[in-house]
Protein backbone atom coordinates (compact mmCIF):
# COMPACT_ATOMS: atom_id res chain seq x y z
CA UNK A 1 55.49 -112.13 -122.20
CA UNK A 2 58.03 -115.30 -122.84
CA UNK A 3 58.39 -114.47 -126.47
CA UNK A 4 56.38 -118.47 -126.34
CA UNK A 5 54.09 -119.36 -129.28
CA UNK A 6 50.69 -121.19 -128.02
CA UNK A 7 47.94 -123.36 -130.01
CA UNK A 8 44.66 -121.55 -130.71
CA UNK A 9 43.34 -124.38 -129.01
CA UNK A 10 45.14 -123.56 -125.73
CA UNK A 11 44.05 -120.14 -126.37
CA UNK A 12 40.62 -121.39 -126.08
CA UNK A 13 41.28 -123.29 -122.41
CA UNK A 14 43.06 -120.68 -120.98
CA UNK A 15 39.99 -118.27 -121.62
CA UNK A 16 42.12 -115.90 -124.21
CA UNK A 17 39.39 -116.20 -127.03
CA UNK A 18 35.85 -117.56 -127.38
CA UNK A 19 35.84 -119.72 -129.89
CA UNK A 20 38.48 -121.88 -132.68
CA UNK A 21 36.98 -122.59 -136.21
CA UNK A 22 38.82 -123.63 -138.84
CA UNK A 23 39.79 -120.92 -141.53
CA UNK A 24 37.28 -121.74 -144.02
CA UNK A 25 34.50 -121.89 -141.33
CA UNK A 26 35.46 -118.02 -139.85
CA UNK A 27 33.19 -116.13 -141.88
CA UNK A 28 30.38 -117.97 -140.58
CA UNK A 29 31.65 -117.71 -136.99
CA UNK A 30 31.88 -114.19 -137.52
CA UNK A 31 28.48 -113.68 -138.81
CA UNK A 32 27.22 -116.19 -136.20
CA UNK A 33 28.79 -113.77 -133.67
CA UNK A 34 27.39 -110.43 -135.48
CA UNK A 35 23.84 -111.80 -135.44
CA UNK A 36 24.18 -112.41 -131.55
CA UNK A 37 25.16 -109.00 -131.26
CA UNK A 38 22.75 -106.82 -133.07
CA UNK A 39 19.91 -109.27 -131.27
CA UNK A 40 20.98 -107.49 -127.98
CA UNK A 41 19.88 -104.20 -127.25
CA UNK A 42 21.67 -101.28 -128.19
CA UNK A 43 21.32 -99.44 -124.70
CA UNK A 44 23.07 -103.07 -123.06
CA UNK A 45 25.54 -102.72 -125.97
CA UNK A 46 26.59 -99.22 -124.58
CA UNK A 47 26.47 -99.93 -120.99
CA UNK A 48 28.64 -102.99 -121.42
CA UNK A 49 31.14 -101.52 -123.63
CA UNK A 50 31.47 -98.54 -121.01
CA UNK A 51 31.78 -100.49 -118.06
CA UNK A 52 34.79 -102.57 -120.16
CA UNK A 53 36.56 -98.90 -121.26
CA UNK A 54 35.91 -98.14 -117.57
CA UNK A 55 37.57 -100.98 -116.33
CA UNK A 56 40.88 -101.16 -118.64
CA UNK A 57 41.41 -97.20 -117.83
CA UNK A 58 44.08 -98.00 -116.02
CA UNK A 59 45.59 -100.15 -117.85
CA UNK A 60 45.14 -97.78 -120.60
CA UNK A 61 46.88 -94.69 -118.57
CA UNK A 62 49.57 -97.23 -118.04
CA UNK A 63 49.86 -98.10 -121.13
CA UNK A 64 50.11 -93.73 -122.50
CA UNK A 65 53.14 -93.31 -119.69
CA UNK A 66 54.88 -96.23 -120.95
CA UNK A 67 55.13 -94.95 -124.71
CA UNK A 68 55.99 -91.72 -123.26
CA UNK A 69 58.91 -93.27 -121.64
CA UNK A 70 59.88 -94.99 -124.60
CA UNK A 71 59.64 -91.98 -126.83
CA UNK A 72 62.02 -90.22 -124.29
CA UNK A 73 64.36 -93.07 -124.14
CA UNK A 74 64.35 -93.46 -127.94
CA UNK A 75 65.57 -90.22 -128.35
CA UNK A 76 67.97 -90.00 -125.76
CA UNK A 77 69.55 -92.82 -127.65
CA UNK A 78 69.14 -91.79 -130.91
CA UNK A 79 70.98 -88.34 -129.97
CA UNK A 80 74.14 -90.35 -128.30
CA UNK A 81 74.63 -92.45 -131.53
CA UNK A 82 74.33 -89.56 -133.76
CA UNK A 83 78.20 -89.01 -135.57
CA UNK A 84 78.90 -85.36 -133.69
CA UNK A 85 82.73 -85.08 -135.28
CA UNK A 86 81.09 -82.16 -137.82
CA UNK A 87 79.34 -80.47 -135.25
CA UNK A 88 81.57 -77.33 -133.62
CA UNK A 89 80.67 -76.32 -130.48
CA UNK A 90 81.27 -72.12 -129.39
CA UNK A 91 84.63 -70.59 -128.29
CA UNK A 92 87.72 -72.42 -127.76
CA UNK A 93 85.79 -75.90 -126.71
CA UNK A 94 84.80 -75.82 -130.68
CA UNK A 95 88.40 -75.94 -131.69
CA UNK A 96 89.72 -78.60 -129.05
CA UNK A 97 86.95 -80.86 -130.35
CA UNK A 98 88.00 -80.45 -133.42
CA UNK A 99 91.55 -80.96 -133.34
CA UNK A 100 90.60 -84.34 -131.03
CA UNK A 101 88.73 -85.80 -134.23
């Protein structure tokens, strides 16, 4: 949220991620991890992964209005910095613009 780089170890004490291996040890890590998974069973798999999707909804939902907002804004923007001297507008209001430019 500070823009602040962190350690992977601090990472680790503050509870962000499970585990810090060097580089040339992740592959095992990652199978070590795999292999703990498929020993659960599939129906605990499910209910677990449910009751996490269940529980981040919100942040989720969130998450969809926020990039709705920012799409709006984006284009909002992107309309006032377009160059609109070539653009004529109906009736008389067309030709003052015009002669403004």
């Amino acid at each position: 949220m500070l823009c602040r780089r962190h350690t992977a170890q601090q990472a680790y004490e503050w509870g962000l991620v499970n585990a810090v291996v060097p580089a040339a040890e992740l592959d095992t890590e990652v199978a070590r991890w795999c292999d703990d998974l498929m020993a659960l069973s599939p129906t605990v798999l499910k209910v677990i992964k449910k009751s996490i999707d269940d529980a981040y909804s919100g942040v989720r939902e969130q998450q969809d209005r926020f990039n709705v907002l920012k799409q709006v804004n984006a284009g909002f923007f992107d309309n006032r910095r377009t160059d609109r001297r070539n653009q004529r507008l109906p009736g008389k209001a067309g030709r003052r613009l015009l002669s403004l430019a």
